[in-house]
C-alpha atoms as a PDB file:
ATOM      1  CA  UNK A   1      75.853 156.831  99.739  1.00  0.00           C
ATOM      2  CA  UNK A   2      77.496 156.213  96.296  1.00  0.00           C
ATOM      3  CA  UNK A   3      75.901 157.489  92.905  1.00  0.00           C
ATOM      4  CA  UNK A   4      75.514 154.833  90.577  1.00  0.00           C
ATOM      5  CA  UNK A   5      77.348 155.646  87.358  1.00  0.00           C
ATOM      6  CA  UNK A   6      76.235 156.994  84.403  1.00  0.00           C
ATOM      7  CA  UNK A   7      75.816 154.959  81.542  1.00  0.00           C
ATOM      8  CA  UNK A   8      78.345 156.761  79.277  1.00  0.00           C
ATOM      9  CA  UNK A   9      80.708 156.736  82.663  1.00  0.00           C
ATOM     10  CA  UNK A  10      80.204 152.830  82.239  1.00  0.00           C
ATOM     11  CA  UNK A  11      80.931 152.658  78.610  1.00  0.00           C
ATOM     12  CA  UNK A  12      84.465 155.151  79.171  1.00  0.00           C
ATOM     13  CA  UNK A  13      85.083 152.948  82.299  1.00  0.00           C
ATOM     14  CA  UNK A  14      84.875 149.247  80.238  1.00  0.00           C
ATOM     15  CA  UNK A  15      86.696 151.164  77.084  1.00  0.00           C
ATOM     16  CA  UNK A  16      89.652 151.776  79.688  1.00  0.00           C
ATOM     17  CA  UNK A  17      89.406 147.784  80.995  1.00  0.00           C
ATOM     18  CA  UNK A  18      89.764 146.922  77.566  1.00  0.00           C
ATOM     19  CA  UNK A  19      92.453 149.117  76.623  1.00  0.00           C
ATOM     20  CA  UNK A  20      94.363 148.562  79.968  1.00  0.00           C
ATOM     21  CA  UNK A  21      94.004 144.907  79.248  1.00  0.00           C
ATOM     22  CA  UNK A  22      95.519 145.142  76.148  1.00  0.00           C
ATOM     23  CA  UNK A  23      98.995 146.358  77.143  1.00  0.00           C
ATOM     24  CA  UNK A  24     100.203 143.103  78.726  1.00  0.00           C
ATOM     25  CA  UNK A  25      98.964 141.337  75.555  1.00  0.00           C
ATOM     26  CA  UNK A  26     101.560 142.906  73.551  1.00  0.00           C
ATOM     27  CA  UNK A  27     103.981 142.668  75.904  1.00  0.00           C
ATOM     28  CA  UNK A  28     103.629 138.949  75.614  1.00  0.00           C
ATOM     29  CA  UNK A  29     103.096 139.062  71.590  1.00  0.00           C
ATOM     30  CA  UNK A  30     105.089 140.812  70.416  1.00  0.00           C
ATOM     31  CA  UNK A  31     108.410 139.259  71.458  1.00  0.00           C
ATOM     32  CA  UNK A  32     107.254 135.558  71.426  1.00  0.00           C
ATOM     33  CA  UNK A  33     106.100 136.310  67.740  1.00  0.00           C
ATOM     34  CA  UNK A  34     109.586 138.114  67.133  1.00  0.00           C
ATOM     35  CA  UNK A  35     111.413 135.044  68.998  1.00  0.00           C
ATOM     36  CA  UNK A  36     109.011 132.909  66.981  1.00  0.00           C
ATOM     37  CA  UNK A  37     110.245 134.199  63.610  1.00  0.00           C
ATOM     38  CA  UNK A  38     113.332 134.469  64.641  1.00  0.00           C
ATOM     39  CA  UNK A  39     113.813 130.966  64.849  1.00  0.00           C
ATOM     40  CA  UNK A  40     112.313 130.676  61.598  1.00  0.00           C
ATOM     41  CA  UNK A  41     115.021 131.983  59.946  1.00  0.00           C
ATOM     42  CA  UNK A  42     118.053 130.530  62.391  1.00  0.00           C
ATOM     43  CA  UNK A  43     116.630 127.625  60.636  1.00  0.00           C
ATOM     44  CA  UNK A  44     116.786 128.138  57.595  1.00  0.00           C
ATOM     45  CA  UNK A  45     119.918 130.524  57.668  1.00  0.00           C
ATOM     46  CA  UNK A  46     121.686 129.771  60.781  1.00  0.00           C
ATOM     47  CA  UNK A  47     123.264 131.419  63.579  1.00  0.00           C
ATOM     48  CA  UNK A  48     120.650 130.733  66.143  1.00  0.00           C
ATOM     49  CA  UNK A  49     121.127 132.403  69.195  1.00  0.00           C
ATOM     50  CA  UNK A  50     121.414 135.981  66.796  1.00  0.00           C
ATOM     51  CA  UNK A  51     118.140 135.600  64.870  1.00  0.00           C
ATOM     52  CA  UNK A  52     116.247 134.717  67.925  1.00  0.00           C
ATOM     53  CA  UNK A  53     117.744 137.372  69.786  1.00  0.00           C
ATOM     54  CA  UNK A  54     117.502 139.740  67.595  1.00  0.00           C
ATOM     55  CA  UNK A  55     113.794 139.298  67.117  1.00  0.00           C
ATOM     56  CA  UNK A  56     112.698 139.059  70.498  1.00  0.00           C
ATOM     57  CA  UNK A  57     114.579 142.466  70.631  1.00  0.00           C
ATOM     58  CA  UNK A  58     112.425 143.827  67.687  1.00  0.00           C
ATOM     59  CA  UNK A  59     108.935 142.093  68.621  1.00  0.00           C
ATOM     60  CA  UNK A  60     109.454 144.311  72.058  1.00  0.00           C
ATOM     61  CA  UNK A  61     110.488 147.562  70.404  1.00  0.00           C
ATOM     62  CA  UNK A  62     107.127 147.031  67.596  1.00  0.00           C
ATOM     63  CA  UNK A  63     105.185 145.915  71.087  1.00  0.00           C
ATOM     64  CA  UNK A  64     106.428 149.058  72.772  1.00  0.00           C
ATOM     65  CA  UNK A  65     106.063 151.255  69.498  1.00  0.00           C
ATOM     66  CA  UNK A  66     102.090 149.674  69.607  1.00  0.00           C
ATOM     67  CA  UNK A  67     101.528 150.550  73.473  1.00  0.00           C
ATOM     68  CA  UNK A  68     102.703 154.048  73.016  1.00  0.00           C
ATOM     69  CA  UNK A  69     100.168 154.332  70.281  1.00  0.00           C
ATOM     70  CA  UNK A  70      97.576 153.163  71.997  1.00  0.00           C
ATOM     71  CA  UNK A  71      98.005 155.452  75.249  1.00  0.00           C
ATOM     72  CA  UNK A  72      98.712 158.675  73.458  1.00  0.00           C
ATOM     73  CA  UNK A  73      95.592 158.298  71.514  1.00  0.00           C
ATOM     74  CA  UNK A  74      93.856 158.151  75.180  1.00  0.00           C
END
């Protein structure tokens, strides 16, 4: 028969849902806000494909930077 779980088990459990839930959200974020501004400035300076490129490319490194953060506080 199983043990039911504590309730500080069930508060580090959900705290662990929420942080492993959170990785995928900046995976996402961070280089669609990059590509985002990115595009901002293709527009107003040109050279499109370099801009947007360039700040998907930094979006993922900040997203990255953000998840390694996160899991060495853990």
């Amino acid at each position: 028969m199983r043990r039911r779980p504590t309730q500080q088990e069930r508060g580090r459990q959900l705290r662990d849902v929420g942080t492993y839930t959170t990785i995928p959200m900046m995976l996402i974020a961070g280089p669609a806000l990059g590509y985002f501004l990115g595009s901002l400035a293709a527009d107003r300076w040109g050279h499109e494909p370099a801009f947007e490129a360039g700040g998907a490319l930094l979006g993922l490194a900040a997203a990255a930077r953000q998840i390694w953060l996160l899991l060495s506080r853990k």
